[in-house]
N, C-alpha and C. Protein backbone atom coordinates (compact mmCIF):
# COMPACT_ATOMS: atom_id res chain seq x y z
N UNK A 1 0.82 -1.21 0.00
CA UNK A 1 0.00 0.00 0.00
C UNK A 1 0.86 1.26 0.00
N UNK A 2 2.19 1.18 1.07
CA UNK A 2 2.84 1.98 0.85
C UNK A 2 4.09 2.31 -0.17
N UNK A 3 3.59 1.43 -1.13
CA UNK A 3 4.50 1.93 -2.60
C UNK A 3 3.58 2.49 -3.26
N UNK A 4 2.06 2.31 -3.54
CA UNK A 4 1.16 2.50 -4.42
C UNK A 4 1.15 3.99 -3.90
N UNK A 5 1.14 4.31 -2.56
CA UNK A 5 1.01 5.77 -2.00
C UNK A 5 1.88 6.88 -2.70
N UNK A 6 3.11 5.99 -2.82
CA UNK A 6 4.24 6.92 -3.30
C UNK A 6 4.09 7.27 -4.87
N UNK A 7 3.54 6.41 -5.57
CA UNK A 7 3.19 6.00 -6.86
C UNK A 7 2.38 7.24 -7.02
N UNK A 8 1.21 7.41 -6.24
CA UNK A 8 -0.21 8.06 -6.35
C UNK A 8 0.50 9.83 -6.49
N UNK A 9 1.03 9.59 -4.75
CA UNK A 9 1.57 11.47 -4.68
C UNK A 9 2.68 11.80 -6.05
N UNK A 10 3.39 10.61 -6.96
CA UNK A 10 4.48 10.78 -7.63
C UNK A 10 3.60 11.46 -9.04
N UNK A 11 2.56 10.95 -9.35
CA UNK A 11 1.68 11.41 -10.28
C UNK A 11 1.29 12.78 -10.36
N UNK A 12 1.14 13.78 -8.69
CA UNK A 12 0.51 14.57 -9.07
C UNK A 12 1.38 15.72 -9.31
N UNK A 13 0.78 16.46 -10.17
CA UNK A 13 1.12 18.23 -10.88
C UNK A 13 1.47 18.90 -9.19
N UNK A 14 2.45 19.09 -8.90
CA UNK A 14 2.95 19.58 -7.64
C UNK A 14 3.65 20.45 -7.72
N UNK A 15 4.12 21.87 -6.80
CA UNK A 15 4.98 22.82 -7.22
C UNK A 15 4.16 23.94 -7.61
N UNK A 16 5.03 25.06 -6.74
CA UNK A 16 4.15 26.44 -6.68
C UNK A 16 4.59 27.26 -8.16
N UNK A 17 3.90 27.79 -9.01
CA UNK A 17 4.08 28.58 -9.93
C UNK A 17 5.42 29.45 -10.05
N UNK A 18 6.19 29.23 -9.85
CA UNK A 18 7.67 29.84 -9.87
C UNK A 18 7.70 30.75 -10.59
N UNK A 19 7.48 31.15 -11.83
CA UNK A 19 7.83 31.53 -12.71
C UNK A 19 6.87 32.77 -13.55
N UNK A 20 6.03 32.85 -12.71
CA UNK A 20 4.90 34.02 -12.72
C UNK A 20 5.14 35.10 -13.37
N UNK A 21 6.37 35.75 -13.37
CA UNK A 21 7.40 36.45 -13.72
C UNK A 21 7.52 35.52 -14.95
N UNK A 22 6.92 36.65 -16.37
CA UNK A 22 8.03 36.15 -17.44
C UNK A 22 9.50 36.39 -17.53
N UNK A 23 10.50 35.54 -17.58
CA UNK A 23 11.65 35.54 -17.60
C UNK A 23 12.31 36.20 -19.03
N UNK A 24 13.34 36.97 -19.11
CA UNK A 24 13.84 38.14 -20.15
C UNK A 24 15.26 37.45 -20.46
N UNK A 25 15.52 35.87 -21.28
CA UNK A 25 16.97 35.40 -20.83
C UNK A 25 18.11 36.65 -21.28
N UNK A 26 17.77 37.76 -22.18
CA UNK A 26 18.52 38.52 -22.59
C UNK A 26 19.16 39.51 -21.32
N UNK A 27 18.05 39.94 -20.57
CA UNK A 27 18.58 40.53 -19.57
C UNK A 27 18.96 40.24 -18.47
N UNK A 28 18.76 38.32 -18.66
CA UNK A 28 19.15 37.80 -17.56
C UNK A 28 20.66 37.35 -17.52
N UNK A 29 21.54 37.24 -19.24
CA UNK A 29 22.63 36.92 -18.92
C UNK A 29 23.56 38.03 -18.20
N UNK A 30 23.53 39.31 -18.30
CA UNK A 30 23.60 40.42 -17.47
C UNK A 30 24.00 40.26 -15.77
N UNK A 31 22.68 40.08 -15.60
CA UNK A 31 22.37 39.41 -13.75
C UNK A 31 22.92 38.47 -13.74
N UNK A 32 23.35 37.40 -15.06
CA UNK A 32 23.88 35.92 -14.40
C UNK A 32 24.96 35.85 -13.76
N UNK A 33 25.71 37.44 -14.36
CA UNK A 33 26.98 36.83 -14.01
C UNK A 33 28.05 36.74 -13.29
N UNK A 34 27.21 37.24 -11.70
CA UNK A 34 27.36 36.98 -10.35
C UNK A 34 27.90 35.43 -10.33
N UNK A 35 26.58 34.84 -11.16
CA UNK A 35 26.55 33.45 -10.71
C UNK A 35 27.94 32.64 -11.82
N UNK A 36 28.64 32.98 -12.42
CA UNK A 36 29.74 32.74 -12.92
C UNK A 36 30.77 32.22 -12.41
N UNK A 37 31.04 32.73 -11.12
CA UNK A 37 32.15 32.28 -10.23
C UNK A 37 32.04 30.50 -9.54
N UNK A 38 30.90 30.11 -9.33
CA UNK A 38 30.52 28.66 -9.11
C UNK A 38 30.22 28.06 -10.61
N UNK A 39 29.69 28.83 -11.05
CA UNK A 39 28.12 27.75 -11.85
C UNK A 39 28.66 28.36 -13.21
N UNK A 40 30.02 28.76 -13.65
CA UNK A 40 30.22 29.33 -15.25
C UNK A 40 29.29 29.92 -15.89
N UNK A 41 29.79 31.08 -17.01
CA UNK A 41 29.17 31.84 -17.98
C UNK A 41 27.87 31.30 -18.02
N UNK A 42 27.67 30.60 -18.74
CA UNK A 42 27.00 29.74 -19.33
C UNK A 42 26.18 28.51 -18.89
N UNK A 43 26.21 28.00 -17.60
CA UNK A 43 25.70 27.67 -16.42
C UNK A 43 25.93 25.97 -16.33
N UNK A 44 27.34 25.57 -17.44
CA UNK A 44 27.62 24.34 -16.94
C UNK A 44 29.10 24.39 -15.98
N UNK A 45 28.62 24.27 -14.65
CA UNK A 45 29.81 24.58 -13.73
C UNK A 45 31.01 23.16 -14.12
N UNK A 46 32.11 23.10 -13.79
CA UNK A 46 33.51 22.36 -13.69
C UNK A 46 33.79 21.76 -12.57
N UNK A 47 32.98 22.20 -11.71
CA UNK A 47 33.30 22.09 -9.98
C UNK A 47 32.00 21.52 -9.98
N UNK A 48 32.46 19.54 -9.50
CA UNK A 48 30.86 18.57 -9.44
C UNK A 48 30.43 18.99 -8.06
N UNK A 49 30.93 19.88 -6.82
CA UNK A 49 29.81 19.96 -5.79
C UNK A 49 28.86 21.15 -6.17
N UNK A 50 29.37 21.83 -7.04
CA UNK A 50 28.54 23.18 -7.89
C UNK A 50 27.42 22.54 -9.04
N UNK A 51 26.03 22.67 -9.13
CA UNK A 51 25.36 22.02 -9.67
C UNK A 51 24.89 22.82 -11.55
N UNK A 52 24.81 21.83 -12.53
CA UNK A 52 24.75 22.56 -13.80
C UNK A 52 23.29 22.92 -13.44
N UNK A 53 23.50 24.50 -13.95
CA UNK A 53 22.04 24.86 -14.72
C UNK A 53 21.71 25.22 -15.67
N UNK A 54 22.97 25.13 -16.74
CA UNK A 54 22.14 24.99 -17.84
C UNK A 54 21.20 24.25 -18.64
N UNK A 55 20.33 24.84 -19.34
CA UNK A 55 19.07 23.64 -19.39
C UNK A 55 18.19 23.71 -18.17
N UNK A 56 18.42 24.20 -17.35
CA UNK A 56 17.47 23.79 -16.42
C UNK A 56 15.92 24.63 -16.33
N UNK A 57 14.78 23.70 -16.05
CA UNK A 57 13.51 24.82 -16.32
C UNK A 57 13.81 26.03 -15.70
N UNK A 58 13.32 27.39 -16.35
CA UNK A 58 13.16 28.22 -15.67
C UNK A 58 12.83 28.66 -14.53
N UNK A 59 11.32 27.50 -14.22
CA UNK A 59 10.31 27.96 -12.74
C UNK A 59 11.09 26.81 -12.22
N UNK A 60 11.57 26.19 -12.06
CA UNK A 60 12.76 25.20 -10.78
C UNK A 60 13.44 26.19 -10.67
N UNK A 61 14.41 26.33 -11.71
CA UNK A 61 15.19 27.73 -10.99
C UNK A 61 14.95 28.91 -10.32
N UNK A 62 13.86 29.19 -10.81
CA UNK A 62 13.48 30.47 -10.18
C UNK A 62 12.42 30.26 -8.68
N UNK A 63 11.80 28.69 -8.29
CA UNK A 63 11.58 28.40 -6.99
C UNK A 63 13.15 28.00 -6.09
N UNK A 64 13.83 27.34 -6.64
CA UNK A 64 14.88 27.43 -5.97
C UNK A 64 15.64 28.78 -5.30
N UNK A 65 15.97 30.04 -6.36
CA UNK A 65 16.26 30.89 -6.13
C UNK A 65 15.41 31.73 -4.92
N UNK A 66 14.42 31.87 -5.00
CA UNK A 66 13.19 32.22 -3.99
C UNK A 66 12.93 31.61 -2.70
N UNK A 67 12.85 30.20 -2.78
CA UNK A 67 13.91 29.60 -1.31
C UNK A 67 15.19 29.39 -0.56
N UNK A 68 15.79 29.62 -1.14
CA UNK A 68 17.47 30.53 -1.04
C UNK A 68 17.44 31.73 -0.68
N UNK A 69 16.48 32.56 -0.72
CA UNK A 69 16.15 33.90 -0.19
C UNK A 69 15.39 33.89 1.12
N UNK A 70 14.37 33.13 0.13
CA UNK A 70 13.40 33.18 2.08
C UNK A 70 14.19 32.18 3.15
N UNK A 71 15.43 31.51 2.76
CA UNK A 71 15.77 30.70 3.80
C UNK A 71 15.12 28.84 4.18
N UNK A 72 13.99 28.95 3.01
CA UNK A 72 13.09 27.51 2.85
C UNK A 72 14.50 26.74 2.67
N UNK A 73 15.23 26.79 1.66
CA UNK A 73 16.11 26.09 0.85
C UNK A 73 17.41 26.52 1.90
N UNK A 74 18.04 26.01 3.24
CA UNK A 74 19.26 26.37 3.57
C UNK A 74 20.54 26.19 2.86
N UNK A 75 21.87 27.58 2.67
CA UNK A 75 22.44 27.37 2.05
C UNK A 75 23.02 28.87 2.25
N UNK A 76 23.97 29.07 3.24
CA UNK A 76 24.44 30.68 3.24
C UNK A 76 25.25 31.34 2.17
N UNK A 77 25.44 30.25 1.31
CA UNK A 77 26.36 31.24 0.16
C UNK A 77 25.34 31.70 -0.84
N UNK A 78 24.09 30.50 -0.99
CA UNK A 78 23.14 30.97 -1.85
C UNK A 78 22.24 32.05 -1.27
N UNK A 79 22.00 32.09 0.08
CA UNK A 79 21.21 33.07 0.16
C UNK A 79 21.78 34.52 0.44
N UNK A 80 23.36 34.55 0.19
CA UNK A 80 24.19 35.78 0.38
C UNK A 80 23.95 36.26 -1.48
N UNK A 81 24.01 35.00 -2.19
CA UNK A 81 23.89 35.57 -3.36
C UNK A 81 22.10 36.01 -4.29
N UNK A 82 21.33 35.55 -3.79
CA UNK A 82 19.61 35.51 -3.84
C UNK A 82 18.80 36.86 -2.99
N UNK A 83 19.91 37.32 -1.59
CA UNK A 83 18.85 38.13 -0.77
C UNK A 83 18.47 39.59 -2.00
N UNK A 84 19.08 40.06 -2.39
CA UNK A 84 19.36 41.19 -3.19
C UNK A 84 18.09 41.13 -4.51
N UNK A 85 18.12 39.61 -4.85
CA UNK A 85 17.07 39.09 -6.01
C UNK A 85 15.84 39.95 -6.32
N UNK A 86 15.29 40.93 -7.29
CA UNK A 86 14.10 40.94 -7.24
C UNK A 86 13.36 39.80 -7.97
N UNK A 87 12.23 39.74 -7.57
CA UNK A 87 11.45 38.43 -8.56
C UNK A 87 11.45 38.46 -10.34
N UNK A 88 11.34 39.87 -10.79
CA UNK A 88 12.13 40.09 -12.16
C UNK A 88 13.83 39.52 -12.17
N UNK A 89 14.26 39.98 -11.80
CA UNK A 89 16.15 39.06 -11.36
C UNK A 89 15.76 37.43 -11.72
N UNK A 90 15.52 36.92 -10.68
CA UNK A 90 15.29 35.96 -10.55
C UNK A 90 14.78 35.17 -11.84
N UNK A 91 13.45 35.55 -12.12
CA UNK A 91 13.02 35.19 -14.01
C UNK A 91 13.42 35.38 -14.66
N UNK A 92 14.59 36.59 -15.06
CA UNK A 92 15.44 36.69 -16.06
C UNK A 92 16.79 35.37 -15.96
N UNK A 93 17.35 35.34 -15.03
CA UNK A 93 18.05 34.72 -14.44
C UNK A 93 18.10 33.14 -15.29
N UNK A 94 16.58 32.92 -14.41
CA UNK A 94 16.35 31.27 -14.80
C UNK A 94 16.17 31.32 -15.98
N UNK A 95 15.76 32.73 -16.82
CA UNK A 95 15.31 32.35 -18.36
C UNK A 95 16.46 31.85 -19.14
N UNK A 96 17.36 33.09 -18.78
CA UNK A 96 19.12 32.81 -18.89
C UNK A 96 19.43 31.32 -18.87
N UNK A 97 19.47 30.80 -18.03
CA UNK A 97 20.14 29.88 -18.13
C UNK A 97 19.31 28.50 -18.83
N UNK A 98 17.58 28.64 -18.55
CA UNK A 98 17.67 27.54 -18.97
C UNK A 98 17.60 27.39 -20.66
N UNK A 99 18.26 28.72 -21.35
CA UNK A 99 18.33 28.79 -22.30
C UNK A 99 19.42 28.35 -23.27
N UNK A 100 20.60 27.40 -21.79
CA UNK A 100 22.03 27.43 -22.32
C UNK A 100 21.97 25.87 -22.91
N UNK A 101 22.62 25.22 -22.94
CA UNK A 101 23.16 23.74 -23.39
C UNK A 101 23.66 23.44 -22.77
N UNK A 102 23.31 22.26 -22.16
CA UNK A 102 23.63 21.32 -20.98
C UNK A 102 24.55 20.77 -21.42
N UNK A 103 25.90 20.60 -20.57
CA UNK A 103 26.98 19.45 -21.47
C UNK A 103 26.83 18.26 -20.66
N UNK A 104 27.57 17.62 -22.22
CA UNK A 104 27.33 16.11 -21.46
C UNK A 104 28.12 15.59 -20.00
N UNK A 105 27.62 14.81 -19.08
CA UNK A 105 28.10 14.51 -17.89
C UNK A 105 28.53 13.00 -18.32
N UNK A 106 29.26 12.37 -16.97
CA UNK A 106 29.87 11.46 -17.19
C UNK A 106 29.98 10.89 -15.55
N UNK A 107 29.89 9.50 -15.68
CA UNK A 107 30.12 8.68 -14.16
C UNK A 107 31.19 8.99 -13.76
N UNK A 108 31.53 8.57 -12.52
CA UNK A 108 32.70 8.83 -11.56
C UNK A 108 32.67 7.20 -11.75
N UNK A 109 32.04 5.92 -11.78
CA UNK A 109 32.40 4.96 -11.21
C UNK A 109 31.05 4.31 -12.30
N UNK A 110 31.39 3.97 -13.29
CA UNK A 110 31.03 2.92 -14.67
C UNK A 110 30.71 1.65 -13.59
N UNK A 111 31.07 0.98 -12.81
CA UNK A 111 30.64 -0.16 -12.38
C UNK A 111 29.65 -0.43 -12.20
N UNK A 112 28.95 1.12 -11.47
CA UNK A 112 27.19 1.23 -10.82
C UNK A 112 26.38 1.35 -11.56
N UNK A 113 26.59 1.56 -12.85
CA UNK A 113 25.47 1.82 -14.15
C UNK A 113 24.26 0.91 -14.21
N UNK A 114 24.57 -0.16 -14.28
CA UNK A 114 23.73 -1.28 -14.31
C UNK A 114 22.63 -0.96 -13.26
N UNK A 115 22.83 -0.87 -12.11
CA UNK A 115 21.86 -0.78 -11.00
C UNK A 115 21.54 0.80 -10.88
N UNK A 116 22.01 1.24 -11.44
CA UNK A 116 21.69 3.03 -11.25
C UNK A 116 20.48 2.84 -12.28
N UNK A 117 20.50 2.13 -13.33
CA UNK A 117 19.54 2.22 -14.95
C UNK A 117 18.47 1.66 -13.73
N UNK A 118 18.79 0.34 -13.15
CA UNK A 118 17.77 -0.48 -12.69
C UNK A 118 16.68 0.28 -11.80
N UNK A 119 17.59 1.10 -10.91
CA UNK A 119 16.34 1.81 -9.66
C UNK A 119 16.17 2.84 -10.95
N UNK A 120 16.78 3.77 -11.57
CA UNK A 120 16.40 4.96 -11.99
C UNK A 120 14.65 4.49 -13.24
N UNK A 121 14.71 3.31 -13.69
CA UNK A 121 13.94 2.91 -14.91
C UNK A 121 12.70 2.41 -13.59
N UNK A 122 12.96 1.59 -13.20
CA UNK A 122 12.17 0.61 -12.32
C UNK A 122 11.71 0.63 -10.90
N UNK A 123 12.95 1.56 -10.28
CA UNK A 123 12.57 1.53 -8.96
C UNK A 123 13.18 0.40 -8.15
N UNK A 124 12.85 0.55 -6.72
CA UNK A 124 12.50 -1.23 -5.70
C UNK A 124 11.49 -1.37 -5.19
N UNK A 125 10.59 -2.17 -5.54
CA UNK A 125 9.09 -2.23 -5.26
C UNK A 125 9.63 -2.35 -3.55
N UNK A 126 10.68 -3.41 -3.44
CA UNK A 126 10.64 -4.37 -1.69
C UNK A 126 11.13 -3.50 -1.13
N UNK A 127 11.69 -2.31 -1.33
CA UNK A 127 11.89 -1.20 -0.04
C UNK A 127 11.07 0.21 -0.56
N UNK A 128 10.24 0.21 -1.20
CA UNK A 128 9.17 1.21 -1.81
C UNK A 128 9.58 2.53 -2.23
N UNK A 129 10.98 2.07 -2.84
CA UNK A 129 11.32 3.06 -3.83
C UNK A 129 10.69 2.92 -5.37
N UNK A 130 9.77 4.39 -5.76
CA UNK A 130 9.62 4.29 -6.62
C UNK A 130 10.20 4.75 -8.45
N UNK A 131 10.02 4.40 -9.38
CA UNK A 131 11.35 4.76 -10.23
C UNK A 131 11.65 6.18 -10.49
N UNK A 132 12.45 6.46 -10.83
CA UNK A 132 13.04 8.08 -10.76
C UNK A 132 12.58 8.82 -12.09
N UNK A 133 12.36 7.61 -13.19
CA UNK A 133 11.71 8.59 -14.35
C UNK A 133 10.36 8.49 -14.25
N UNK A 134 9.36 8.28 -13.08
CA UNK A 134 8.39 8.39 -13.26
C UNK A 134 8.16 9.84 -13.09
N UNK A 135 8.81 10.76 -11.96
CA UNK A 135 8.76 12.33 -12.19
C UNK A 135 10.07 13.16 -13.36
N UNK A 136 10.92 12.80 -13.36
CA UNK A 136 12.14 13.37 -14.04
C UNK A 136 12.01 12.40 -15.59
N UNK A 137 11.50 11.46 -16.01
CA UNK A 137 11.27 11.40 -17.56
C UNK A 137 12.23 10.40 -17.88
N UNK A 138 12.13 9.66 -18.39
CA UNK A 138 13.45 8.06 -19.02
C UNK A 138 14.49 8.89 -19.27
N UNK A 139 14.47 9.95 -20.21
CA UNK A 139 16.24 10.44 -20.48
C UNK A 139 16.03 12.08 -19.42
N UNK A 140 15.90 11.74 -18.38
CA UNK A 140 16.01 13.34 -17.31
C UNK A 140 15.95 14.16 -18.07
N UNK A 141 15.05 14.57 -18.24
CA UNK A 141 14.47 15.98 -18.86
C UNK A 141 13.65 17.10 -17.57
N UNK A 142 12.91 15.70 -17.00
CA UNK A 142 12.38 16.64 -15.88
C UNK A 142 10.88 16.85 -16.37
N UNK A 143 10.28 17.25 -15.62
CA UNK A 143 8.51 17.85 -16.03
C UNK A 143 8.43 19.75 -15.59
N UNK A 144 8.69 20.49 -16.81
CA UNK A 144 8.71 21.76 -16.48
C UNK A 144 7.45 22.47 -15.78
N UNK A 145 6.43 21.90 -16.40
CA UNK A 145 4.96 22.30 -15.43
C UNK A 145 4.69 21.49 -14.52
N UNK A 146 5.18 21.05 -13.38
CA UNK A 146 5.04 20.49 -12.64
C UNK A 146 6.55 20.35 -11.59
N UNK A 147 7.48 21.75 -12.39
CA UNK A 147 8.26 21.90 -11.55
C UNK A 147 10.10 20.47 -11.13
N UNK A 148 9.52 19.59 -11.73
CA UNK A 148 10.14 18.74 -11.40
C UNK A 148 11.58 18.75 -12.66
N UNK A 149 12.78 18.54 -11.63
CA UNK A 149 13.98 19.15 -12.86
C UNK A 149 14.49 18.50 -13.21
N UNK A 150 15.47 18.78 -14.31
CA UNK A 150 16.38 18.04 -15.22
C UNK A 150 17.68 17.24 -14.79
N UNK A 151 17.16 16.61 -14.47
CA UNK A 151 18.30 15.94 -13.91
C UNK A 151 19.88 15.22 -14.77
N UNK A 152 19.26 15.09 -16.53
CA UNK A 152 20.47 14.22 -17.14
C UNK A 152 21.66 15.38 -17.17
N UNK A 153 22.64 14.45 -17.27
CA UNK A 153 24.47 15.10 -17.43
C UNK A 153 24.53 15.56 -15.70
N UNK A 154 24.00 15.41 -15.03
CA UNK A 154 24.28 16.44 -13.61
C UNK A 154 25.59 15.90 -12.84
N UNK A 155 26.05 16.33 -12.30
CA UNK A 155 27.30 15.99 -11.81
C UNK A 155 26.98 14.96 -10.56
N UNK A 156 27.71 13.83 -10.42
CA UNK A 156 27.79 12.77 -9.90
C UNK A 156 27.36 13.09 -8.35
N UNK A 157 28.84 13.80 -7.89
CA UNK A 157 28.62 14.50 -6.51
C UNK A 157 27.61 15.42 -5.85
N UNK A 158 26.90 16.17 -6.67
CA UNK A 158 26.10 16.93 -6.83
C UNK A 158 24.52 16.29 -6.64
N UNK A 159 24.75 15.81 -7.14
CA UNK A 159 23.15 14.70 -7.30
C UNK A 159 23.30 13.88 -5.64
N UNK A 160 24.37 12.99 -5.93
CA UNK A 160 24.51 12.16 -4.34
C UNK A 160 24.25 13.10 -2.96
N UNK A 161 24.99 14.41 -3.06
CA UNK A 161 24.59 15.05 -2.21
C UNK A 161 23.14 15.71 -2.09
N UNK A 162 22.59 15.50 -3.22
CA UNK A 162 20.97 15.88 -2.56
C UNK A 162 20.83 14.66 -1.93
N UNK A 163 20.56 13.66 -2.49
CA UNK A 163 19.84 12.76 -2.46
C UNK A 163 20.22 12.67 -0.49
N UNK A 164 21.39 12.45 -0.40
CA UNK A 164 21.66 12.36 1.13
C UNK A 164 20.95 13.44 1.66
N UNK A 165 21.20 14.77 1.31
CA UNK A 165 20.60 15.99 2.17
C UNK A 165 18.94 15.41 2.15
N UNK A 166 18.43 14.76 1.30
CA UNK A 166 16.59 14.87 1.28
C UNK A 166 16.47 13.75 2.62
N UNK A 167 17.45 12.75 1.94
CA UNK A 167 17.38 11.17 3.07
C UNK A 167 17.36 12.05 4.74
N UNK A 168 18.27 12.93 4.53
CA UNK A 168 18.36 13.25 6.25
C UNK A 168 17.54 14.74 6.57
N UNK A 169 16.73 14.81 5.78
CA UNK A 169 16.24 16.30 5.89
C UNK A 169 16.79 17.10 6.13
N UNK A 170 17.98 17.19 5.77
CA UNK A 170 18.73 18.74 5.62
C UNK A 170 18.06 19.70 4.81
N UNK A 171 17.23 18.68 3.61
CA UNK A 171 16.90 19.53 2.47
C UNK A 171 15.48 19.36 3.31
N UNK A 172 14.61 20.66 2.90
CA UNK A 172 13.28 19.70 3.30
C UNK A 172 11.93 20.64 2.18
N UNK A 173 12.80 21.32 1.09
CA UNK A 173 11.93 22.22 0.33
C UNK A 173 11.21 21.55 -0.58
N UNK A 174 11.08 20.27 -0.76
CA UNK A 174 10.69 19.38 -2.07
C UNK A 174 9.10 19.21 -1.34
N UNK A 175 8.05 19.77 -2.36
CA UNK A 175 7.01 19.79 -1.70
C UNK A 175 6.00 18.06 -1.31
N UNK A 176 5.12 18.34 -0.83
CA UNK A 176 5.17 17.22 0.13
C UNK A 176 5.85 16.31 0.63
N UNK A 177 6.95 16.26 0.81
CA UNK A 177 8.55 15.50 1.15
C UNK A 177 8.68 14.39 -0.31
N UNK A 178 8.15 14.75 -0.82
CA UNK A 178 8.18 14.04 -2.25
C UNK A 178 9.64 13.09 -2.28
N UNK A 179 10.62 14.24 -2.33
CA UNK A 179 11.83 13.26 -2.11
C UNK A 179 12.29 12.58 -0.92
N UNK A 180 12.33 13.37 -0.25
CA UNK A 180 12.22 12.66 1.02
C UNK A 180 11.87 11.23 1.49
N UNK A 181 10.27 11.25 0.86
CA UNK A 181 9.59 9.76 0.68
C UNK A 181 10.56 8.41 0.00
N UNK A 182 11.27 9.35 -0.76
CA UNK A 182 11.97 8.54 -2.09
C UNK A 182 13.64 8.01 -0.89
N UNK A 183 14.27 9.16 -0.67
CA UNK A 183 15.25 9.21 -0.02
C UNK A 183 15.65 8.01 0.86
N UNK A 184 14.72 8.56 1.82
CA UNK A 184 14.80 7.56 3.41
C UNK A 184 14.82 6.03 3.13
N UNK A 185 14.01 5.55 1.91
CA UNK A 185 14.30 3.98 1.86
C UNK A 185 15.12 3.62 0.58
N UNK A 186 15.98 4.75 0.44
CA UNK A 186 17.31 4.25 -0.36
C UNK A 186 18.80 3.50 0.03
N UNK A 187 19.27 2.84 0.21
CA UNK A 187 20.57 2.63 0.50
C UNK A 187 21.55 3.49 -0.32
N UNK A 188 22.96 3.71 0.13
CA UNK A 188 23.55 4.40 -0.03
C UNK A 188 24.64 3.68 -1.40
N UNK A 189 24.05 2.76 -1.55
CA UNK A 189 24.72 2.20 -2.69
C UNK A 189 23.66 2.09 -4.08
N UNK A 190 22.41 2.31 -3.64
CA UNK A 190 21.24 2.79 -4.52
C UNK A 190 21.65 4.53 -4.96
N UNK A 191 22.06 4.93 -4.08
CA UNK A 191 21.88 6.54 -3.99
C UNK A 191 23.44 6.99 -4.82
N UNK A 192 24.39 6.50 -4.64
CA UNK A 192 25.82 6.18 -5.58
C UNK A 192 25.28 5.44 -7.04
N UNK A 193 24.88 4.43 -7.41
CA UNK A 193 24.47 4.20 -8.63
C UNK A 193 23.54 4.87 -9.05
N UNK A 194 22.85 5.86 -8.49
CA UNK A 194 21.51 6.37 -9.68
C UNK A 194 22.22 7.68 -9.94
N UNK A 195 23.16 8.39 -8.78
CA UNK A 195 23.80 9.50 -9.48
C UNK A 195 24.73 9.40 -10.49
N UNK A 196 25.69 8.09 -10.34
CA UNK A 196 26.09 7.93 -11.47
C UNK A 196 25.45 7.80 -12.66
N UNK A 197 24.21 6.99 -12.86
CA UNK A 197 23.40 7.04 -13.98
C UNK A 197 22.83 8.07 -14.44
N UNK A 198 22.22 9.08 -13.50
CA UNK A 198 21.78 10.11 -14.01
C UNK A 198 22.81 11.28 -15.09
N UNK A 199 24.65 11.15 -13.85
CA UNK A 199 25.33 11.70 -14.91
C UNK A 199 25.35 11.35 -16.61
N UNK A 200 25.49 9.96 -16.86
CA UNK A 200 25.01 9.73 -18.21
C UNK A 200 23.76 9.90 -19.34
N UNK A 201 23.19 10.50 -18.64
CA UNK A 201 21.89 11.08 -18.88
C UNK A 201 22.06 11.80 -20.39
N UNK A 202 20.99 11.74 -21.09
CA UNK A 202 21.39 13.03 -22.28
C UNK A 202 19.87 13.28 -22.67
């Protein structure tokens, strides 16, 4: 019952309108390029604990950015760089980037592929993880109206460390603990193979 639960909440259109604010990517590469120093020109960062945004939906980015401000999303470098944000900023911003080209990512550790494809396609019914492209899409694209993000090419480290921050609620902005749900009955060798898989993503 409690996989079908996860199944049910995984279905629904979730996520506050982010993006209300039409985004201006022209005037957002301008404003981006604060964000240059982590996250490059162009928003595929070099540094895997720095996360790519290029490609990434606009309204993810721009709810992210907005909880980085209000403090929902903890993170003092992001919210040293977000407090200043107006909600125009912010939509230009995300328009910016998710207007760039995602480069391709790559595993840290080719061994885990196999079982990263397996939970990421399928899931584990016997510890009620459910599969990862049922919200984020077979090749991570993500669901832009519904908020849910792009996950392919993402950096290995980057990914693992959500996934741990959701498992332990460090993170806790993912609405109805959505991930969270997902998190807590992952093993940490589930949570190492799906980031590797996701890096291969395209």
């Amino acid at each position: 019952m409690k996989y079908k639960f996860l199944i049910a909440v995984f279905s629904l259109v979730m996520g506050v309108n982010a993006s209300a604010v039409a985004g201006d990517a022209a005037a957002g590469e301008g404003k981006a390029a604060a964000c240059a120093a982590c996250h490059m020109p162009d928003g595929n960062s070099v540094v895997p604990e720095f996360p790519k945004l290029a490609g990434q939906h606009e309204g993810y980015l721009v709810k992210q950015m907005a909880e980085f401000k209000s403090m929902k999303r903890k993170n003092d470098i992001m919210f040293g760089m977000a407090a200043a944000l107006s909600e125009e900023d912010m939509a230009d911003i995300g328009a910016y980037f998710a207007k760039q080209t995602a480069a391709p990512g790559a595993a840290t550790d080719e061994s885990k592929l196999a079982l990263g494809k397996a939970i990421y396609e399928g899931g584990n019914m016997g510890t009620h993880v459910p599969a990862c492209m049922g919200c984020h899409g077979p090749n991570g694209a993500g669901n832009a109206p519904a908020n849910y993000p792009a996950l392919a090419g993402q950096h290995v480290q980057y990914t693992l460390a959500q996934l741990k921050s959701f498992q332990t609620g460090a993170r806790d902005n993912d609405p109805n603990k959505m991930m969270r749900l997902v998190a807590e009955h992952m093993s940490d060798a589930e949570m190492e193979a799906v980031a590797n898989y996701i890096a291969t993503l395209k």
